[in-house]
C-alpha atoms as a PDB file:
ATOM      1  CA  UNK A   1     135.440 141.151   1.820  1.00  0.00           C
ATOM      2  CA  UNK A   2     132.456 138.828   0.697  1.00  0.00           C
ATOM      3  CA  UNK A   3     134.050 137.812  -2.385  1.00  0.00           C
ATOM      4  CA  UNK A   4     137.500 136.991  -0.447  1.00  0.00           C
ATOM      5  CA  UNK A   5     135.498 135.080   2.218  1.00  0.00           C
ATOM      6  CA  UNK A   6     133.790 132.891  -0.806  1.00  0.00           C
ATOM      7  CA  UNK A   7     137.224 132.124  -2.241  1.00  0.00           C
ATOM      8  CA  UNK A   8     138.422 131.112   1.305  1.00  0.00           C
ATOM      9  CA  UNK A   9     135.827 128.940   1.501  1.00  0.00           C
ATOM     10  CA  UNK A  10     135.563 127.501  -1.851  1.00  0.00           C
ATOM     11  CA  UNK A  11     139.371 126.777  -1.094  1.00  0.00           C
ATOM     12  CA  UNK A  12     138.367 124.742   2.145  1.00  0.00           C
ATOM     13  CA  UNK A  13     135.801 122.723   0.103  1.00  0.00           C
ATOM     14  CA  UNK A  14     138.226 121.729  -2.566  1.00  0.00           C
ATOM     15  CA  UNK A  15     140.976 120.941   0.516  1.00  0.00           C
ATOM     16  CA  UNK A  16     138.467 118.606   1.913  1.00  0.00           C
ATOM     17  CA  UNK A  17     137.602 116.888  -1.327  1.00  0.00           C
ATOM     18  CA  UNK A  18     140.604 116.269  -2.377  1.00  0.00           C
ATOM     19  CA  UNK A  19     142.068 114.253   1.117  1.00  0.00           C
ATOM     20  CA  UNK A  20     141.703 110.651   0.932  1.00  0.00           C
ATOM     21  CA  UNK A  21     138.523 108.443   1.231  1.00  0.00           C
ATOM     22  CA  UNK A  22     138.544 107.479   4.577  1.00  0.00           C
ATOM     23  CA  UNK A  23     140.631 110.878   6.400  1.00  0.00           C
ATOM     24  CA  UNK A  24     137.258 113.428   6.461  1.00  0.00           C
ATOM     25  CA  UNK A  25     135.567 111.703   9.443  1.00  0.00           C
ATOM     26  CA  UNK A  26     136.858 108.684  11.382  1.00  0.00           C
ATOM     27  CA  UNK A  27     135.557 105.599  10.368  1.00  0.00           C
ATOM     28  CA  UNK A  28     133.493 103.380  12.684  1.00  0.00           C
ATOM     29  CA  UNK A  29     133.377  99.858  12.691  1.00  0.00           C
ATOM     30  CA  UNK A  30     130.534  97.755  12.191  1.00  0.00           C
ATOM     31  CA  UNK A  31     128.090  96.312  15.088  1.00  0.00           C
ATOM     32  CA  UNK A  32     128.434  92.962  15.819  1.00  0.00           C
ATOM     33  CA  UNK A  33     125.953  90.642  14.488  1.00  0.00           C
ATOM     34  CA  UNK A  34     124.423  90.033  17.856  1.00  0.00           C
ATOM     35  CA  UNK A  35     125.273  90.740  21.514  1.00  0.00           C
ATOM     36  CA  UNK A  36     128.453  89.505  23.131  1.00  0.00           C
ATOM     37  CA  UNK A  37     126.613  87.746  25.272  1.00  0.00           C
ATOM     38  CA  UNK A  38     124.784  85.572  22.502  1.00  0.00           C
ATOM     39  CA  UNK A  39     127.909  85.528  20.579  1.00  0.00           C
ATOM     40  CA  UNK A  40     129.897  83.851  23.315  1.00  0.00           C
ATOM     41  CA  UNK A  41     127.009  81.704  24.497  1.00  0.00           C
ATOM     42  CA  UNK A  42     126.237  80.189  20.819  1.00  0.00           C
ATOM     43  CA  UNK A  43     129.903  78.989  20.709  1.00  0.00           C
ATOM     44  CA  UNK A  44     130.578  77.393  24.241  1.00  0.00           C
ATOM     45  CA  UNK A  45     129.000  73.180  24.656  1.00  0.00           C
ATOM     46  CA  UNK A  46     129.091  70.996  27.342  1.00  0.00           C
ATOM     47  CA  UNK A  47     131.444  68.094  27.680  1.00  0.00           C
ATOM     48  CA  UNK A  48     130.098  64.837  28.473  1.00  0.00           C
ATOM     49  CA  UNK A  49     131.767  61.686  29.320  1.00  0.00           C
ATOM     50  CA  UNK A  50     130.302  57.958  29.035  1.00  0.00           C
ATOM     51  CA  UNK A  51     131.017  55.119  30.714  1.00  0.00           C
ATOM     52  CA  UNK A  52     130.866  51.165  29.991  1.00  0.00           C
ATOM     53  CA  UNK A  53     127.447  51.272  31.506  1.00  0.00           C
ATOM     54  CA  UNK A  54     126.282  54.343  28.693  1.00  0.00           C
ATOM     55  CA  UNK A  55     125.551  56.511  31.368  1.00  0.00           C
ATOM     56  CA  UNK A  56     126.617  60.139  30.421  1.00  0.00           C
ATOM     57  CA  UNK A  57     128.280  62.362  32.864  1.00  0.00           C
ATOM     58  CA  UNK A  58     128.768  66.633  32.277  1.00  0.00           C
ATOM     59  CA  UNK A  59     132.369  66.689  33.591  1.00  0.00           C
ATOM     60  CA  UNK A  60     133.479  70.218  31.415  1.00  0.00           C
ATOM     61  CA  UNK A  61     133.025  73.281  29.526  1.00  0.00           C
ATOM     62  CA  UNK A  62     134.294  73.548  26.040  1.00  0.00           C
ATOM     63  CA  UNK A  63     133.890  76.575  23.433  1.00  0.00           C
ATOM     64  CA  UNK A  64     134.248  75.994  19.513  1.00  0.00           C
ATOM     65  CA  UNK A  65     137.043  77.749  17.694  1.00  0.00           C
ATOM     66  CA  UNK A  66     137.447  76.475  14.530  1.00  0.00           C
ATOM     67  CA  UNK A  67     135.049  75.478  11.600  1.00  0.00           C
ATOM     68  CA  UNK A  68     136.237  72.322   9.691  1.00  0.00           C
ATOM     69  CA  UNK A  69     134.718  70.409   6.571  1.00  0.00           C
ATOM     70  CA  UNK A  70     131.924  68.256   8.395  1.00  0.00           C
ATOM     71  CA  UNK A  71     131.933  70.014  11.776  1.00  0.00           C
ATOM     72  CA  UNK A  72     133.903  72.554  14.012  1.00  0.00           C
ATOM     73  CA  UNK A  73     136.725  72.421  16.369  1.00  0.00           C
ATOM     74  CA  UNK A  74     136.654  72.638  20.603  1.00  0.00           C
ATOM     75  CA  UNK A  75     138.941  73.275  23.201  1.00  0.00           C
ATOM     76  CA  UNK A  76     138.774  72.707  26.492  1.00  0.00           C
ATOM     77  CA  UNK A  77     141.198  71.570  29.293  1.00  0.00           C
ATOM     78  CA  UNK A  78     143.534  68.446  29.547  1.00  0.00           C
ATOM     79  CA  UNK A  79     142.452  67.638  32.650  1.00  0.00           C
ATOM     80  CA  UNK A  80     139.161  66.975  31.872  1.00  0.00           C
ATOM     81  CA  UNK A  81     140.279  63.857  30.122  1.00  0.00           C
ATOM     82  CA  UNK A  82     141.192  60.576  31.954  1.00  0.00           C
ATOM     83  CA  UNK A  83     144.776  59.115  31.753  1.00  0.00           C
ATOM     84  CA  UNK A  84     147.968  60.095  30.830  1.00  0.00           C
ATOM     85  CA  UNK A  85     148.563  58.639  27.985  1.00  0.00           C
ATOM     86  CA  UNK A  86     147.472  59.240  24.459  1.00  0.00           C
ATOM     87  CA  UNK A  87     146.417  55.805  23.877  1.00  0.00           C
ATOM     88  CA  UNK A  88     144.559  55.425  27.220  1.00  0.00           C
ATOM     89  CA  UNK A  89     142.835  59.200  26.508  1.00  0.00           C
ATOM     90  CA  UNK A  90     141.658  58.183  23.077  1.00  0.00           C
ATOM     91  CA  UNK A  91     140.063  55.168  24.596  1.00  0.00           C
ATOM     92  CA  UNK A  92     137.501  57.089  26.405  1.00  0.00           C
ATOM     93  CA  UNK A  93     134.077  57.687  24.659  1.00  0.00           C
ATOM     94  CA  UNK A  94     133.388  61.858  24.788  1.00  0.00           C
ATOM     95  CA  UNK A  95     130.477  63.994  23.371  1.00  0.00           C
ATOM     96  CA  UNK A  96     129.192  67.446  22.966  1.00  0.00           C
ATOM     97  CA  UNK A  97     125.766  68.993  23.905  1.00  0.00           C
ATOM     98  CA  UNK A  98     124.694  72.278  22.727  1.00  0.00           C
ATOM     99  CA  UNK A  99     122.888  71.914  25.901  1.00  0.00           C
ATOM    100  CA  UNK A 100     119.720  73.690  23.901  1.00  0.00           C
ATOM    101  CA  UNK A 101     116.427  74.311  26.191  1.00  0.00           C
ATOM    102  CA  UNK A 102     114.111  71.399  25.962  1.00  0.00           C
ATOM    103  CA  UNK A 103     116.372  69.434  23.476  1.00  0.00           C
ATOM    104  CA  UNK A 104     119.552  67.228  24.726  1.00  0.00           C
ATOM    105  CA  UNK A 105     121.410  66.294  21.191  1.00  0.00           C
ATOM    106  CA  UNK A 106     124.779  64.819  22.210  1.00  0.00           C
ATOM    107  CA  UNK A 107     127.855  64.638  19.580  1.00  0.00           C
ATOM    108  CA  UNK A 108     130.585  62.576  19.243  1.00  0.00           C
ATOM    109  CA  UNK A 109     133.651  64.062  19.987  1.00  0.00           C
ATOM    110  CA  UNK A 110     136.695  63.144  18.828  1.00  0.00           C
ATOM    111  CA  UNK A 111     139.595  63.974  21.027  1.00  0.00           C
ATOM    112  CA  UNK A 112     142.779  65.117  18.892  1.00  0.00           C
ATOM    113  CA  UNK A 113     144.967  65.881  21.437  1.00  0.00           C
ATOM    114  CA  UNK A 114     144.651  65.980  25.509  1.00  0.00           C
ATOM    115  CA  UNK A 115     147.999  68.553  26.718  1.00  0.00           C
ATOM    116  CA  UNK A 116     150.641  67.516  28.878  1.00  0.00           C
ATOM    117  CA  UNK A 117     149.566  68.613  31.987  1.00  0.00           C
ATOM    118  CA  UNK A 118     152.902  68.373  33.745  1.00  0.00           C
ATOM    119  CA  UNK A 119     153.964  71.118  31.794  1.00  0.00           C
ATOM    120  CA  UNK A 120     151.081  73.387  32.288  1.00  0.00           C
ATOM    121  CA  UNK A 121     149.138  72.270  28.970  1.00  0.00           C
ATOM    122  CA  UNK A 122     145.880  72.431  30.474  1.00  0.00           C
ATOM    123  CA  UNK A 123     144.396  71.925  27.105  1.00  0.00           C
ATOM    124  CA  UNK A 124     141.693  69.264  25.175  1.00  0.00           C
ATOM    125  CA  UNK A 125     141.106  69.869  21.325  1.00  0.00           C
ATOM    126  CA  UNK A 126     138.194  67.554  20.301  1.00  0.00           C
ATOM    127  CA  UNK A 127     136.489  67.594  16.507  1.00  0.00           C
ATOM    128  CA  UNK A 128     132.794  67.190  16.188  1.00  0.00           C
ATOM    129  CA  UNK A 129     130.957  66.140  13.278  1.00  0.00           C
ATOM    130  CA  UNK A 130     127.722  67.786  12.883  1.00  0.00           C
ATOM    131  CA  UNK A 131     125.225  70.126  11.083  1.00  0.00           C
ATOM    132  CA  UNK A 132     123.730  72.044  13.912  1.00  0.00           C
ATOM    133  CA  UNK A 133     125.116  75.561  14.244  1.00  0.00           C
ATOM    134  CA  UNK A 134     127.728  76.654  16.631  1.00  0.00           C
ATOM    135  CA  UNK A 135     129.261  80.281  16.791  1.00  0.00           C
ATOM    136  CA  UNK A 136     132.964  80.256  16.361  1.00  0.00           C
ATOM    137  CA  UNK A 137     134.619  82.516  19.091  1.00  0.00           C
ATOM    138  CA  UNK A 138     138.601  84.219  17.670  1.00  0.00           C
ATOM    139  CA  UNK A 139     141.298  83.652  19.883  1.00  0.00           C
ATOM    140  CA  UNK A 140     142.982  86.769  20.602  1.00  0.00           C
ATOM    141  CA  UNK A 141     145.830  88.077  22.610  1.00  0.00           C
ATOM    142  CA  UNK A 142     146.270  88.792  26.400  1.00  0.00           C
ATOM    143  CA  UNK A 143     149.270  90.851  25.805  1.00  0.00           C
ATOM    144  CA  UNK A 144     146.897  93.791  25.176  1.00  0.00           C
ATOM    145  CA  UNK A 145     145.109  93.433  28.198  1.00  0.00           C
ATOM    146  CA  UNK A 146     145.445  95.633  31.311  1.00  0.00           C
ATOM    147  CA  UNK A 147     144.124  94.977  34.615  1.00  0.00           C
ATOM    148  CA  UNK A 148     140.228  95.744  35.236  1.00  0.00           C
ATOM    149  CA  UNK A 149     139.497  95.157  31.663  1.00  0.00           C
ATOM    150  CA  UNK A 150     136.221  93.500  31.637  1.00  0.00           C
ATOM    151  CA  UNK A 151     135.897  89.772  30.420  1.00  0.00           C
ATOM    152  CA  UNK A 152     132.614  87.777  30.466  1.00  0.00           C
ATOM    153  CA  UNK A 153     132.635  83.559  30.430  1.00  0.00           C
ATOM    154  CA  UNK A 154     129.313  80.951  29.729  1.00  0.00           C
ATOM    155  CA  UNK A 155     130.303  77.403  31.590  1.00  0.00           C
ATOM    156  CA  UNK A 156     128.627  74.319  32.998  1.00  0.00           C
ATOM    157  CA  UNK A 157     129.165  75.592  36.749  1.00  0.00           C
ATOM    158  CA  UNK A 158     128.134  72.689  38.753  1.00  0.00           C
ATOM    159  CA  UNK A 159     126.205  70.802  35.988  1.00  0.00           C
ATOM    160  CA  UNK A 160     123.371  73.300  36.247  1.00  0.00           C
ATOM    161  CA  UNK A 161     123.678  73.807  32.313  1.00  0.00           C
ATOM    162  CA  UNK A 162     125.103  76.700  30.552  1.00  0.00           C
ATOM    163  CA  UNK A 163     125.479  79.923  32.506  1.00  0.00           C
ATOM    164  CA  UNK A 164     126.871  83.346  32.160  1.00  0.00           C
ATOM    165  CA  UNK A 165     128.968  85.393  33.756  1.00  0.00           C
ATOM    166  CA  UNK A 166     130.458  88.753  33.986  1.00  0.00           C
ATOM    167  CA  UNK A 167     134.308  89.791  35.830  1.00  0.00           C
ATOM    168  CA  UNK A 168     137.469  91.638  35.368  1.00  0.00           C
ATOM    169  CA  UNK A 169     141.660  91.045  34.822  1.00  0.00           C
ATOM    170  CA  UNK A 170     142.448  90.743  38.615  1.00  0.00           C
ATOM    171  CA  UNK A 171     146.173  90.309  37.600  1.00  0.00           C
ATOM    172  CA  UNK A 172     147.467  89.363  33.875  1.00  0.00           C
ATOM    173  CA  UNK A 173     150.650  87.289  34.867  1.00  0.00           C
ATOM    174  CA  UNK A 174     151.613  85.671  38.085  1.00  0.00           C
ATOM    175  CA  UNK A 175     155.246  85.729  38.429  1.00  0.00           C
ATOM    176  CA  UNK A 176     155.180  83.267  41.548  1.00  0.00           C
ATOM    177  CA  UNK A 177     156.618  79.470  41.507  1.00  0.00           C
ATOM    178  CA  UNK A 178     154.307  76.925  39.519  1.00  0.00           C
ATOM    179  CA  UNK A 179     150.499  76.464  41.331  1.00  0.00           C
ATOM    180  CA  UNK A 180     149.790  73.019  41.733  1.00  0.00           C
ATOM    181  CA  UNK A 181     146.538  71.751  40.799  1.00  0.00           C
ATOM    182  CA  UNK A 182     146.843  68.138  42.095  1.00  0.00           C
ATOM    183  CA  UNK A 183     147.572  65.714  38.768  1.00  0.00           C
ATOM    184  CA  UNK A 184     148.201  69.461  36.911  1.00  0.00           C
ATOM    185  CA  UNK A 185     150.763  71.754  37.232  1.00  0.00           C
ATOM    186  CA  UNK A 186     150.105  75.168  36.269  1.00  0.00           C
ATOM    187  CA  UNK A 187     152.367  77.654  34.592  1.00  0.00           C
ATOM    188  CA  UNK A 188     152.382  81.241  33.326  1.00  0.00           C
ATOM    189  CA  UNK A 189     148.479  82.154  34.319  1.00  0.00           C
ATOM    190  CA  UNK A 190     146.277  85.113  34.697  1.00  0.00           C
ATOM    191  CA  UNK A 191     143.702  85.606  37.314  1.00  0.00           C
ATOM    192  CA  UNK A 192     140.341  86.212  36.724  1.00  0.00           C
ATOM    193  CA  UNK A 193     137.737  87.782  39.209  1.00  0.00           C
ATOM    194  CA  UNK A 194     134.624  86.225  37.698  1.00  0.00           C
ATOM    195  CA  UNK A 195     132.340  83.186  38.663  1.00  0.00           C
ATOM    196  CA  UNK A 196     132.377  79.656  38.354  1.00  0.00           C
ATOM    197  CA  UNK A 197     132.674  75.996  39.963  1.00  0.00           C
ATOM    198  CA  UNK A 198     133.403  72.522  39.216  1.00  0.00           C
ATOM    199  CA  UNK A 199     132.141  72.029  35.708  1.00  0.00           C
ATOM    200  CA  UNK A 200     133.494  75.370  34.116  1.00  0.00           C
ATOM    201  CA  UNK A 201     137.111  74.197  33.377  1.00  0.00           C
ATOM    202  CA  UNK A 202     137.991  74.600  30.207  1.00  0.00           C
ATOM    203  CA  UNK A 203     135.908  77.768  29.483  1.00  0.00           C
ATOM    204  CA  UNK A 204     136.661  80.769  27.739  1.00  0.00           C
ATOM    205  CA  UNK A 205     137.430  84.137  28.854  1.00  0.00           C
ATOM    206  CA  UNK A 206     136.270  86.285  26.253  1.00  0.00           C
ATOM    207  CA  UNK A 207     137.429  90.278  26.203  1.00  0.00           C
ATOM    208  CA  UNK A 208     134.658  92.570  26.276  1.00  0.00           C
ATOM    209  CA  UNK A 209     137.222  94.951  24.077  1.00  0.00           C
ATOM    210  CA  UNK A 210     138.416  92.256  21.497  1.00  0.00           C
ATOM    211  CA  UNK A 211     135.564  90.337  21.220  1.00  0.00           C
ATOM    212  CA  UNK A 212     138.071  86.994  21.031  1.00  0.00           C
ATOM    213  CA  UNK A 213     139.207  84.838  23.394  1.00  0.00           C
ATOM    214  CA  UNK A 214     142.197  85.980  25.734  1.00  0.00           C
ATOM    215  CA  UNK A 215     142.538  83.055  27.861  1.00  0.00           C
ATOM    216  CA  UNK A 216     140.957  79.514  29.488  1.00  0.00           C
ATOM    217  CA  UNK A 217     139.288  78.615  33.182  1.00  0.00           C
ATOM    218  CA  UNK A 218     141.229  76.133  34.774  1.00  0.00           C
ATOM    219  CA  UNK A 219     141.087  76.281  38.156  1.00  0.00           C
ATOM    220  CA  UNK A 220     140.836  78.499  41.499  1.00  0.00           C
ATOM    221  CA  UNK A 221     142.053  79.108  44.386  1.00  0.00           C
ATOM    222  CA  UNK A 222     141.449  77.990  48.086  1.00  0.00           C
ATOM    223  CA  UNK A 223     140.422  81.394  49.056  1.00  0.00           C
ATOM    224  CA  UNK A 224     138.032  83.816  47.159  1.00  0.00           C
ATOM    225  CA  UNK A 225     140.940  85.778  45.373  1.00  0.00           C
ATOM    226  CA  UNK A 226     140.100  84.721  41.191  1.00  0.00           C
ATOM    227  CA  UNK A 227     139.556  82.209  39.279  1.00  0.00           C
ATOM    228  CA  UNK A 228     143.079  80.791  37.607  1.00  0.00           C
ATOM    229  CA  UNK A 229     143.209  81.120  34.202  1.00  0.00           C
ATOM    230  CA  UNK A 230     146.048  79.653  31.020  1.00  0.00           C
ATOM    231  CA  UNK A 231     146.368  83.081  28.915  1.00  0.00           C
ATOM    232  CA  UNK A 232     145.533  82.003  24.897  1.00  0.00           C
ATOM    233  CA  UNK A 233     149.558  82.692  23.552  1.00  0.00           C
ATOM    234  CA  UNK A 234     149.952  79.328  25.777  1.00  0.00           C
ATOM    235  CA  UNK A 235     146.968  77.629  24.057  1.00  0.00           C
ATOM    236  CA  UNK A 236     148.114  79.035  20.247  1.00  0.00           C
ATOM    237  CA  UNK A 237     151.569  77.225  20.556  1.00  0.00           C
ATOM    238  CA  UNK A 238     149.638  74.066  21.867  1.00  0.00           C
ATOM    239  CA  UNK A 239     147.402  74.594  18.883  1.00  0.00           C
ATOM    240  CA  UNK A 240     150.567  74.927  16.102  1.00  0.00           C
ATOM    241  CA  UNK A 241     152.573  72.121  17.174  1.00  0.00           C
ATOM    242  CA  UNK A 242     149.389  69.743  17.203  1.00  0.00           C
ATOM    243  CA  UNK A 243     148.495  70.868  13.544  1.00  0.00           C
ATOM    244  CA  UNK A 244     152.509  70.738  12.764  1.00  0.00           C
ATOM    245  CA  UNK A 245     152.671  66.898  14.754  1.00  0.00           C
ATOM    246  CA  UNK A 246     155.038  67.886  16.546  1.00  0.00           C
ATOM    247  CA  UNK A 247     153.301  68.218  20.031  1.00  0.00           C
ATOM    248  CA  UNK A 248     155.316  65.655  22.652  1.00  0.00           C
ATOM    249  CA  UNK A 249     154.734  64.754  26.349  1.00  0.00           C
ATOM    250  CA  UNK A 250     157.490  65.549  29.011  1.00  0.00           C
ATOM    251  CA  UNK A 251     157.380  62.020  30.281  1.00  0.00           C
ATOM    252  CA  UNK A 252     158.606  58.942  28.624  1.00  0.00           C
ATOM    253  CA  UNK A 253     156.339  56.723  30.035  1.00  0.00           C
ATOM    254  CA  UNK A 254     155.060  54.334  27.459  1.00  0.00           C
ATOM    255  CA  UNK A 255     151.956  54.027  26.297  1.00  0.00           C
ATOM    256  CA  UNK A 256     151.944  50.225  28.007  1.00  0.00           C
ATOM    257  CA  UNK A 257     152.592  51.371  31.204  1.00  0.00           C
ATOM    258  CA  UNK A 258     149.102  53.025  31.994  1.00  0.00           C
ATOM    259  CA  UNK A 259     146.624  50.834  35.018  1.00  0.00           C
ATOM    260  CA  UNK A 260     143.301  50.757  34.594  1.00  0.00           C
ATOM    261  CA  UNK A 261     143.399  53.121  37.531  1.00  0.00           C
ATOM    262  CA  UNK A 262     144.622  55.930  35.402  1.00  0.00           C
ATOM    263  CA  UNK A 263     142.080  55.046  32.538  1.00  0.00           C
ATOM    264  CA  UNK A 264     139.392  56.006  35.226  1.00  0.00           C
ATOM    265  CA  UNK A 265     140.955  58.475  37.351  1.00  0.00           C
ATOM    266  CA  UNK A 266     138.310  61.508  36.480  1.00  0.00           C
END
C-alpha cells in the first residue's frame, strides 16, 4: 500500500511539473507604483487663462495623457476655451499649473484643437513644453463599466486648488434627447455621483478597477442627481481624427465672421 501511495504521488509531482509556467497557481499582477489617489493627482493641472492686462484666471481642470518629445499632452473640455472658431481659440493665451504647494510654475499651453461643441465635443487638447514631471493617466473604456463601480476625480472645484474626490456610475448611458448646456450641446453621456463645481470641467473620471480613464466632467445638473459626464470612446475618436487632420466643425461659419464678443465670451 505504501509503495503504491509513493508512486501515486510521485505521479502527481511529475503531473504538476510538467503543466505550463504560469497554470500551477494564478498569477497576480503587480502593485501599482503608488496609490490611485497619487497616481491620478500627479497627472491632473489647472487651466489658466490670461488676459490683455496679464492677469491669470483658473477657469478649468485638465489631466495629462500623453508624453511627447519636449513635454506631455492635456485634455480638457471645449468649452473652457473662448470662441468658436479655430482662429479666434488659438488667439487666446492659456497655461498650465501643477498647482504644487508653496510653488505656482505656470506653462504655456498650446491649444491643438478646442471640439465642436455643437456636436457634443466637449473636448480641449493642449501641448505643454516642460521638464517638470507629470503622471500620465491611460484612457480606458466605459463599455466595461457597470453601474456602482467606483470612480474617483482630482479638479479645481471652485478655484480652491486641486482636490479629490471619491463617487460611483449612477447610470452609464442616458438614452434621453440631447442635454443642453447653454453654448454646448451634450450627447451620449454618463452620470456620475461624485463631487465637484465650477472649475472641475474637463476632469477625469478615473476607474477604481482599470486604473485609466473612462470618461470627462462636463457639467451637472439643476438638481443633485450626478455630475454629467462625455464617456472616453467619444474623446478617442476626437483624439484620432485630430492626429489624422481630419477633425471638422459642423458649422460653416468662417473664420472672419467671429466679434470680439465671441473672442471673450468665457
Amino acid at each position: 500500500m505504501r509503495k503504491a501511495i509513493a508512486v501515486l504521488f510521485a505521479a502527481l509531482l511529475f503531473f504538476a511539473a510538467s503543466l505550463p509556467i504560469g497554470a500551477q497557481t494564478p498569477v497576480r499582477l503587480a502593485a501599482p507604483s503608488k496609490p490611485l489617489v497619487n497616481h491620478v493627482y500627479d497627472s491632473v493641472a489647472l487651466l489658466y487663462t490670461q488676459d490683455e492686462s496679464g492677469d491669470m484666471k483658473m477657469t478649468c481642470t485638465a489631466t495629462a495623457f500623453a508624453k511627447t518629445q519636449t513635454g506631455y499632452r492635456f485634455v480638457s473640455a471645449a468649452h473652457c476655451v473662448p470662441g468658436e472658431s479655430d482662429r479666434v481659440q488659438k488667439l487666446q493665451k492659456f497655461y498650465i499649473s501643477a498647482d504644487s504647494k508653496g510653488q505656482k510654475n505656470y506653462f504655456v499651453a498650446k491649444l491643438i484643437q478646442a471640439g465642436d461643441k455643437k456636436m457634443g465635443d466637449d473636448f480641449s487638447i493642449f501641448e505643454v513644453d516642460t521638464l517638470d514631471h507629470f503622471d500620465i493617466m491611460m484612457l480606458g473604456d466605459e463599455a466595461s463599466l457597470k453601474i456602482g463601480d467606483r470612480v474617483v476625480n482630482v479638479a479645481g472645484a471652485l478655484g480652491l486648488g486641486k482636490e479629490y474626490f471619491e463617487g460611483y456610475v449612477s447610470e452609464i448611458q442616458l438614452d434621453r434627447p440631447p442635454l443642453s448646456g447653454g453654448e454646448v450641446t451634450w450627447t451620449n453621456v454618463t452620470l456620475m455621483q461624485i463631487g465637484g463645481a465650477p472649475g472641475s470641467s474637463g476632469s477625469a473620471i478615473v476607474s477604481v478597477d482599470q486604473n485609466a480613464i473612462v470618461g470627462f466632467l462636463v457639467g451637472a445638473s439643476d438638481s443633485d442627481i450626478g455630475k454629467i459626464c462625455v464617456p472616453v470612446s467619444k474623446f478617442k475618436a476626437f483624439l484620432a481624427a485630430v492626429d489624422a487632420g481630419t477633425y471638422k466643425k459642423s458649422h460653416n461659419k468662417h473664420d472672419d465672421d467671429d466679434s470680439d464678443d465671441d473672442a471673450h465670451r468665457h
